[in-house]
PDB file of N, CA and C in Angstrom:
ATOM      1  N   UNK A   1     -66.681  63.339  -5.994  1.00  0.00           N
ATOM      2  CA  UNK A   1     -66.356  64.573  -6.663  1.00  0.00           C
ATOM      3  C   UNK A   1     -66.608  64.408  -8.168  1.00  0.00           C
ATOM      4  N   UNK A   2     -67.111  65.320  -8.683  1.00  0.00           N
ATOM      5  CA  UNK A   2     -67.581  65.406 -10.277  1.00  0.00           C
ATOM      6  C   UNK A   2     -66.497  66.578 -10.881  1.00  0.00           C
ATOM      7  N   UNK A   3     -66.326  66.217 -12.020  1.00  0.00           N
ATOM      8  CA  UNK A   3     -65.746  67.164 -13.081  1.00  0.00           C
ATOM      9  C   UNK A   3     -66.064  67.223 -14.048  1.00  0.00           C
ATOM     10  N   UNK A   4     -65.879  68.737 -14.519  1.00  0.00           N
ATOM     11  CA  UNK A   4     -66.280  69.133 -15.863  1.00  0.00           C
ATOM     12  C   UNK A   4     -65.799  68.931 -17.082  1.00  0.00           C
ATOM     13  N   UNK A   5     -66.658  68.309 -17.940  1.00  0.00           N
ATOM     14  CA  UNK A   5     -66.552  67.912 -19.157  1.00  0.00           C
ATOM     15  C   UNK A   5     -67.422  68.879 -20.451  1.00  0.00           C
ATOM     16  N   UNK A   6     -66.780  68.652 -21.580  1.00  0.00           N
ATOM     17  CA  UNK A   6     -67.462  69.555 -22.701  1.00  0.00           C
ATOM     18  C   UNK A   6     -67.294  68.602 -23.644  1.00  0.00           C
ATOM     19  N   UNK A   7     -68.560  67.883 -24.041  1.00  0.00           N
ATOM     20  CA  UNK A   7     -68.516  67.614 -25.420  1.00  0.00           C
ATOM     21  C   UNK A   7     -68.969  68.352 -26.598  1.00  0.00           C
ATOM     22  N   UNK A   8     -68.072  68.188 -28.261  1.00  0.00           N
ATOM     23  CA  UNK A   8     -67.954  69.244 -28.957  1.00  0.00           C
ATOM     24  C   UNK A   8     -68.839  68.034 -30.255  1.00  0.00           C
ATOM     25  N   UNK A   9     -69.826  68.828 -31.135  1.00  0.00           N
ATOM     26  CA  UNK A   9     -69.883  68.183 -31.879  1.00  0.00           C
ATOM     27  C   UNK A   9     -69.137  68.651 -33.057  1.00  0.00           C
ATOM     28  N   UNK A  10     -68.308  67.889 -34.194  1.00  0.00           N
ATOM     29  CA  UNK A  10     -67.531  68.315 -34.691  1.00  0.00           C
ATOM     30  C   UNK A  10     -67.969  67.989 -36.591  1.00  0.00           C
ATOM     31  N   UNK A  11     -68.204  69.224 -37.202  1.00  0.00           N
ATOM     32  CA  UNK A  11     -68.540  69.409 -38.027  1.00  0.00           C
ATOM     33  C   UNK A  11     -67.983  68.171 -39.157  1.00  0.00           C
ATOM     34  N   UNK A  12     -68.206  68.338 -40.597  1.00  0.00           N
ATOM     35  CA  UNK A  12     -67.806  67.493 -41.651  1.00  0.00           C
ATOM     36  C   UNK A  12     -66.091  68.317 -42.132  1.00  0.00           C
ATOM     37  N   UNK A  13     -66.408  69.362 -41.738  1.00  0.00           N
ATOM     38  CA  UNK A  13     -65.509  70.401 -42.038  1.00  0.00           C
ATOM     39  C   UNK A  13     -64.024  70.366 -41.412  1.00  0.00           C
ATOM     40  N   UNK A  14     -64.559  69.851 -39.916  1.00  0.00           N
ATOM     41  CA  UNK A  14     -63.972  69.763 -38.609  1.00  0.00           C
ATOM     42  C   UNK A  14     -63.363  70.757 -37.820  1.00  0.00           C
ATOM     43  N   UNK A  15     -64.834  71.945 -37.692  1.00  0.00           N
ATOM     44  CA  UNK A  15     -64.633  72.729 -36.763  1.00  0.00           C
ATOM     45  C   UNK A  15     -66.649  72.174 -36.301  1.00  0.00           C
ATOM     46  N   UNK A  16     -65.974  73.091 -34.868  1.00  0.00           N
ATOM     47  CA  UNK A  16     -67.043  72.208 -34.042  1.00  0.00           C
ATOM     48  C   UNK A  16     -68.148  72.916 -34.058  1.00  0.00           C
ATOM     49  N   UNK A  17     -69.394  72.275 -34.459  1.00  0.00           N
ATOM     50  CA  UNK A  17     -70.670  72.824 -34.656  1.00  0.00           C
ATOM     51  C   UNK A  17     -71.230  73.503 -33.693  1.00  0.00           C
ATOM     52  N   UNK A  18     -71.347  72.649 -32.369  1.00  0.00           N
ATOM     53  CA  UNK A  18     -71.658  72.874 -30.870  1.00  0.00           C
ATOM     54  C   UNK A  18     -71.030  72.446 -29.997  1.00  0.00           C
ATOM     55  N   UNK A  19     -71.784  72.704 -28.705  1.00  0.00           N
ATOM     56  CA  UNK A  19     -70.771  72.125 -27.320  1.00  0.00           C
ATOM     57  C   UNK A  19     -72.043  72.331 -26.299  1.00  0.00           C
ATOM     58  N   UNK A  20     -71.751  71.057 -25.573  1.00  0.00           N
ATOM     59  CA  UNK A  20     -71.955  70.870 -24.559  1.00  0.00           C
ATOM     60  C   UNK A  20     -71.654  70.551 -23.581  1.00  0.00           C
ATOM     61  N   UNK A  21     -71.820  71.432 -22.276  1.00  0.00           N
ATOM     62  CA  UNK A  21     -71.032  71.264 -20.998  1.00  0.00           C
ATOM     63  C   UNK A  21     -71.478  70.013 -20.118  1.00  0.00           C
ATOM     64  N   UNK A  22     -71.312  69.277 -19.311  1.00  0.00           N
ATOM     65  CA  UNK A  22     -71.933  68.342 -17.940  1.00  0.00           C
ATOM     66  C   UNK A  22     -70.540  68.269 -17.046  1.00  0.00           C
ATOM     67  N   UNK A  23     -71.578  67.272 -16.152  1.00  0.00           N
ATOM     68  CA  UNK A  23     -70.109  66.840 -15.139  1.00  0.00           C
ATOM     69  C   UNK A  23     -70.124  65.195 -15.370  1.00  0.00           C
ATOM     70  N   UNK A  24     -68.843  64.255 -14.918  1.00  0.00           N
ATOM     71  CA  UNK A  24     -69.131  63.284 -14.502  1.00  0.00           C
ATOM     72  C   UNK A  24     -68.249  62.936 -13.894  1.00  0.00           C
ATOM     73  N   UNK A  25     -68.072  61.717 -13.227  1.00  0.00           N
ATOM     74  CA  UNK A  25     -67.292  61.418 -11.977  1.00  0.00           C
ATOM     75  C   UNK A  25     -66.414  60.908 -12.282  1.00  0.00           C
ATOM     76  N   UNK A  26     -66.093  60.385 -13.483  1.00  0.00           N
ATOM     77  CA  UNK A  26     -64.709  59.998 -14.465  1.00  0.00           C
ATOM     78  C   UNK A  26     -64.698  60.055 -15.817  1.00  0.00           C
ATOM     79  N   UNK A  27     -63.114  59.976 -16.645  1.00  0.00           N
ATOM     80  CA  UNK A  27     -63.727  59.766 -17.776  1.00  0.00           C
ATOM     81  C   UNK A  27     -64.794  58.726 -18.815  1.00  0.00           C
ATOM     82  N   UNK A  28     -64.406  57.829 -18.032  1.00  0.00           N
ATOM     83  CA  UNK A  28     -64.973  56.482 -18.395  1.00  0.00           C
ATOM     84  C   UNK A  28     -66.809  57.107 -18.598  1.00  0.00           C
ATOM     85  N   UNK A  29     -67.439  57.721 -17.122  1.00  0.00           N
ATOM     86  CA  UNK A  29     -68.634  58.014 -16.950  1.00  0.00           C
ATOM     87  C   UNK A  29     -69.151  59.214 -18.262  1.00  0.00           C
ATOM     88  N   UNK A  30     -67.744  60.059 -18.618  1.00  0.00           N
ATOM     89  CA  UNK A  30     -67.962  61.057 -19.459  1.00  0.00           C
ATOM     90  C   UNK A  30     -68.262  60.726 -20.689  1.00  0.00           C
ATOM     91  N   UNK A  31     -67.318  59.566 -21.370  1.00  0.00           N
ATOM     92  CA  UNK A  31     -67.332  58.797 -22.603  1.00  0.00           C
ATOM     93  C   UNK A  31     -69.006  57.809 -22.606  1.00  0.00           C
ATOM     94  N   UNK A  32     -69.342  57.624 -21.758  1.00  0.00           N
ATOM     95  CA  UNK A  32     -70.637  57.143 -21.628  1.00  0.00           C
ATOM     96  C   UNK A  32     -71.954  58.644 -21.608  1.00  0.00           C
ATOM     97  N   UNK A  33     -71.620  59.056 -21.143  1.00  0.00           N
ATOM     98  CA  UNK A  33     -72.711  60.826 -21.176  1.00  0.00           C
ATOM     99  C   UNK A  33     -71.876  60.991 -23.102  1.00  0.00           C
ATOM    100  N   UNK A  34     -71.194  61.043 -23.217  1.00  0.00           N
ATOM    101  CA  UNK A  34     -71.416  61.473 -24.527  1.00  0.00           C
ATOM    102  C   UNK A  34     -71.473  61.023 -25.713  1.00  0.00           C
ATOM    103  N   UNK A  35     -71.868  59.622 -25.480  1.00  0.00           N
ATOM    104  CA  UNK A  35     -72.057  58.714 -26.436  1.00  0.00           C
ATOM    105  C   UNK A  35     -73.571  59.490 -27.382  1.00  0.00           C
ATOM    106  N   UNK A  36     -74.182  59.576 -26.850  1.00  0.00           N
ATOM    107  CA  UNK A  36     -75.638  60.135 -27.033  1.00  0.00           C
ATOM    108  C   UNK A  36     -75.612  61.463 -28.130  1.00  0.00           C
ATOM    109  N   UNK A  37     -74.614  62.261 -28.185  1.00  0.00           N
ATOM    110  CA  UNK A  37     -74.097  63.450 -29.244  1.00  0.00           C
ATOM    111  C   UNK A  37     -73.484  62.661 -30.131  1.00  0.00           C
ATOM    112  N   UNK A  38     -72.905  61.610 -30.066  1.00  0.00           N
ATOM    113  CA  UNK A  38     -72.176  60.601 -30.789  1.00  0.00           C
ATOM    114  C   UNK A  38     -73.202  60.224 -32.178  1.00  0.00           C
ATOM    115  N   UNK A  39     -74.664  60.670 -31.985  1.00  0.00           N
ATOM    116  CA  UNK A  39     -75.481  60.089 -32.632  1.00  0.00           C
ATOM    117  C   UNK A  39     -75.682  61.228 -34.243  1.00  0.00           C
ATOM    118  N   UNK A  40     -75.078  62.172 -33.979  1.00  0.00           N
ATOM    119  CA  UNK A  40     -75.655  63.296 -34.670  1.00  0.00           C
ATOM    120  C   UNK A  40     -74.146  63.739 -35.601  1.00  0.00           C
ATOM    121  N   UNK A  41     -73.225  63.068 -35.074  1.00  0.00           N
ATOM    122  CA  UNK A  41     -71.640  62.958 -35.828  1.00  0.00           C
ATOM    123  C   UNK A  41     -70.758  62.931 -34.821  1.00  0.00           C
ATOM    124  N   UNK A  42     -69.647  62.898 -34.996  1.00  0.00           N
ATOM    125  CA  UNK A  42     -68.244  63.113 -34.380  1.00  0.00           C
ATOM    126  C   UNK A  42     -68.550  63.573 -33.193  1.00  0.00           C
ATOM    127  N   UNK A  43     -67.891  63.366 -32.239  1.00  0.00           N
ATOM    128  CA  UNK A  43     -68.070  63.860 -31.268  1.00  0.00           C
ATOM    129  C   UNK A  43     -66.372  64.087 -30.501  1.00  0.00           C
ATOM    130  N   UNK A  44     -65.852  65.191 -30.211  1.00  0.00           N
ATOM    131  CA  UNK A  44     -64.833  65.197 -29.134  1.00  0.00           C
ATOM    132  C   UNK A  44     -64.984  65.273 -27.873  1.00  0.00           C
ATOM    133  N   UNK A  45     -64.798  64.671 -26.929  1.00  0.00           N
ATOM    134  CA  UNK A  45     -64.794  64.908 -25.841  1.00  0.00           C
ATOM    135  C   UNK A  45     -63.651  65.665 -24.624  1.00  0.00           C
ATOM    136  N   UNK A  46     -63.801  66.636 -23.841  1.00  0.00           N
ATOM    137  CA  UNK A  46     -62.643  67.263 -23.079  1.00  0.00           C
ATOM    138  C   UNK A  46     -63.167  67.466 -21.562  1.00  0.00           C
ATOM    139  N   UNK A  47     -61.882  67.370 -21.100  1.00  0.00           N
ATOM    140  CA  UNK A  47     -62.314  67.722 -19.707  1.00  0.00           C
ATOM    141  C   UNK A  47     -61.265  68.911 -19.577  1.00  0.00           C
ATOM    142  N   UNK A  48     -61.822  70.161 -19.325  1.00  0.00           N
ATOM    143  CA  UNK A  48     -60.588  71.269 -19.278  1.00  0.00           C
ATOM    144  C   UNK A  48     -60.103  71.053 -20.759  1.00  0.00           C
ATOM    145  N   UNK A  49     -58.847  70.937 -20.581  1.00  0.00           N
ATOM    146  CA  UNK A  49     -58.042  71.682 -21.982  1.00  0.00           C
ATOM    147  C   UNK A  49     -57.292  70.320 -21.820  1.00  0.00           C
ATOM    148  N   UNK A  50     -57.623  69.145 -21.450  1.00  0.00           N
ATOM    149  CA  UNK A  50     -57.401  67.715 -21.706  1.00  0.00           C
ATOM    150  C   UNK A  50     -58.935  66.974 -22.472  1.00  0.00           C
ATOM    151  N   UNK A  51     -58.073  66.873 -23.985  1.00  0.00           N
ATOM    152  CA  UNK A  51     -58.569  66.216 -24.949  1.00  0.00           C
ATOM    153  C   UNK A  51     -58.568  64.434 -24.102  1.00  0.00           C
ATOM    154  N   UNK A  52     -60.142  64.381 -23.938  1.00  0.00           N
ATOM    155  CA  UNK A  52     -60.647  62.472 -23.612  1.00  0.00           C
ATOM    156  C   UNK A  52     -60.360  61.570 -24.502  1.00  0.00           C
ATOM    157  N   UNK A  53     -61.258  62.140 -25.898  1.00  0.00           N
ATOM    158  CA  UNK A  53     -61.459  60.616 -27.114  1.00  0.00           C
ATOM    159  C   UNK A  53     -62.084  61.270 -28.079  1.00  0.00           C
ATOM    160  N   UNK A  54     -62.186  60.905 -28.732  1.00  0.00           N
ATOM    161  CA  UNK A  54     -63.401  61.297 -30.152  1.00  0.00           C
ATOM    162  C   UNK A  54     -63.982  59.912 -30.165  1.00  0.00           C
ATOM    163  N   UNK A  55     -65.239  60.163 -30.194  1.00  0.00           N
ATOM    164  CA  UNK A  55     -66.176  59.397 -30.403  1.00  0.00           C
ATOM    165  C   UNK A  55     -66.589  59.340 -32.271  1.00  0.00           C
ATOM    166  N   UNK A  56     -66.749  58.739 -32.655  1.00  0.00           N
ATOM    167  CA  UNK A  56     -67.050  58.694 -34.691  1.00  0.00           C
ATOM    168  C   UNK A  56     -68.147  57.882 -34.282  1.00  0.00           C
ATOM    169  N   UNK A  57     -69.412  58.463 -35.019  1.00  0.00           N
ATOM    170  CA  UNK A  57     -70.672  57.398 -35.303  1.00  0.00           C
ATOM    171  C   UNK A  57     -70.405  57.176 -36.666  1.00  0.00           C
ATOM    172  N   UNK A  58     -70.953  56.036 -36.843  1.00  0.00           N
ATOM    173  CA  UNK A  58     -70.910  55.519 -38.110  1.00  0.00           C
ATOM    174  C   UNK A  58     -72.339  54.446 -38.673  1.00  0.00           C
ATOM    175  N   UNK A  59     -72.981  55.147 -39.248  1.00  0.00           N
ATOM    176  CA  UNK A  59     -74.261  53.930 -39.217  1.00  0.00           C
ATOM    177  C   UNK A  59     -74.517  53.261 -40.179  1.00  0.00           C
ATOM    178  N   UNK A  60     -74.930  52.378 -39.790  1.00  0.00           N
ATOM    179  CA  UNK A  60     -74.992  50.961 -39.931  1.00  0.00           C
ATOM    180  C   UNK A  60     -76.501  50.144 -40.401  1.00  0.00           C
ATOM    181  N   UNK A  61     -76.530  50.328 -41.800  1.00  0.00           N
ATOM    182  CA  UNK A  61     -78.327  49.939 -41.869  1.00  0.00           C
ATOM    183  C   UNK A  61     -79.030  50.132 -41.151  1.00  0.00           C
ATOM    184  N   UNK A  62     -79.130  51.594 -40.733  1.00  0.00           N
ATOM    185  CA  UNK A  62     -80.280  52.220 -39.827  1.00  0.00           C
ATOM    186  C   UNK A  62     -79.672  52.593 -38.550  1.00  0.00           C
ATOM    187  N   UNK A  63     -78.944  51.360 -38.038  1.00  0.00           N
ATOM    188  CA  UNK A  63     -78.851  51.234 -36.683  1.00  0.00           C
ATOM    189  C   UNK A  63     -77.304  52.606 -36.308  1.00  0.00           C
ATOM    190  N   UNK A  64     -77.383  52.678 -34.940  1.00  0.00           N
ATOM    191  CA  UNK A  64     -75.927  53.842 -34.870  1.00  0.00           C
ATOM    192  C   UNK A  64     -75.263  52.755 -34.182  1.00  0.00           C
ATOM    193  N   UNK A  65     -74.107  53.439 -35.012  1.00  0.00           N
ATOM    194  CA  UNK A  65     -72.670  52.624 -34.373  1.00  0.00           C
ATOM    195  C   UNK A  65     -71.799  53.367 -33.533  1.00  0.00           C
ATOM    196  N   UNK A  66     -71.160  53.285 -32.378  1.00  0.00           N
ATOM    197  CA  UNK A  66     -70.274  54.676 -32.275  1.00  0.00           C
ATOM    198  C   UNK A  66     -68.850  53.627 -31.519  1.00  0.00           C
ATOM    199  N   UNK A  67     -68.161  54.543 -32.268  1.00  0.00           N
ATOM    200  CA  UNK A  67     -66.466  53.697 -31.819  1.00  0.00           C
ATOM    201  C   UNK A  67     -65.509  55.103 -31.115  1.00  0.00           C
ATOM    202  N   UNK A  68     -64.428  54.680 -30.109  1.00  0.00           N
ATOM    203  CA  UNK A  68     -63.742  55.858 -29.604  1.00  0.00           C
ATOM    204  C   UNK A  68     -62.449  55.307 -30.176  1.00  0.00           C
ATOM    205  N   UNK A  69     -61.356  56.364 -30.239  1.00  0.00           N
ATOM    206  CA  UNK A  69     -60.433  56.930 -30.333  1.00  0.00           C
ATOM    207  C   UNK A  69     -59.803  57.410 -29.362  1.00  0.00           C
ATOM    208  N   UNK A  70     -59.054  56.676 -28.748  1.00  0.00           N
ATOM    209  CA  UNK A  70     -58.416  57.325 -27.097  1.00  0.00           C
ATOM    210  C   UNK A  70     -57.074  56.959 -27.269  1.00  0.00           C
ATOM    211  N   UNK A  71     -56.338  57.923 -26.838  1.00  0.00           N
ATOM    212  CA  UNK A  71     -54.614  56.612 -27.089  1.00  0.00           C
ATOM    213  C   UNK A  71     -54.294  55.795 -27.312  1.00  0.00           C
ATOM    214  N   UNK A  72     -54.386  56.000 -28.423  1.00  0.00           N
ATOM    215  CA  UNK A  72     -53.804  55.038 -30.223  1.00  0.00           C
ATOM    216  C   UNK A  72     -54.771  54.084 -29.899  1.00  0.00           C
ATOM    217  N   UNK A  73     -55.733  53.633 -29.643  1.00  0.00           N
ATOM    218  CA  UNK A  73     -56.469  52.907 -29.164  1.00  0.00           C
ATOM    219  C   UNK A  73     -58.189  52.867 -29.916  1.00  0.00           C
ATOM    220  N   UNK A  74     -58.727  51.518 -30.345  1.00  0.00           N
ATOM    221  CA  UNK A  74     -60.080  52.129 -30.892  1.00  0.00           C
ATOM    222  C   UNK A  74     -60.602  51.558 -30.049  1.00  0.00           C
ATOM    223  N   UNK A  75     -61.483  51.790 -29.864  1.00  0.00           N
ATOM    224  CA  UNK A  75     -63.167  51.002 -29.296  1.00  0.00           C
ATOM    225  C   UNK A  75     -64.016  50.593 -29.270  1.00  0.00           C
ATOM    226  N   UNK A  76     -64.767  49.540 -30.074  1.00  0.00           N
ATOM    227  CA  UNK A  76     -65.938  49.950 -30.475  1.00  0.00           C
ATOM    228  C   UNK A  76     -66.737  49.526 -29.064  1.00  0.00           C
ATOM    229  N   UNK A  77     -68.101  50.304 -29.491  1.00  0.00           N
ATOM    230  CA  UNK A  77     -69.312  50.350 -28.552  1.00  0.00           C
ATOM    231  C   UNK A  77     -70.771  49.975 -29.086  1.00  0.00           C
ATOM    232  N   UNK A  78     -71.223  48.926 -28.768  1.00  0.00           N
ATOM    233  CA  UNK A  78     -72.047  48.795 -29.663  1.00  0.00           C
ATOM    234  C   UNK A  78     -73.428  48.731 -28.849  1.00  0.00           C
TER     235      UNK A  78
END
């Protein structure tokens, strides 16, 4: 079974520029599908009206960095 997810890209401002809908089969799979928007800024991720993580890129002499934010929790992903 798949569920719907919306990742938001989230302005400098921090209202959200865009959104994009998919499915994936967990969050784990979702935080991985939206690593990729992660590249272009901030990224929130939701499934329904349950807030996942925020994803923050941050780059790095060229290269992209992107770290999550999930219950009190960071991440990095490299």
């Amino acid at each position: 079974m798949t569920l719907q997810y919306r990742a938001y890209l989230v302005g400098a401002n921090g209202i959200f520029q865009s959104a994009e809908a998919f499915e994936a089969a967990s969050d784990a799979a979702a935080l991985i599908h939206a690593q990729k928007f992660a590249l272009r800024g901030n990224v929130e991720v939701w499934q329904l009206d349950r807030k996942i993580a925020l994803l923050t890129a941050a780059l790095v002499e060229g290269a992209g960095k992107t770290s999550i934010e999930r219950a009190s929790r960071r991440i990095d992903l490299s």
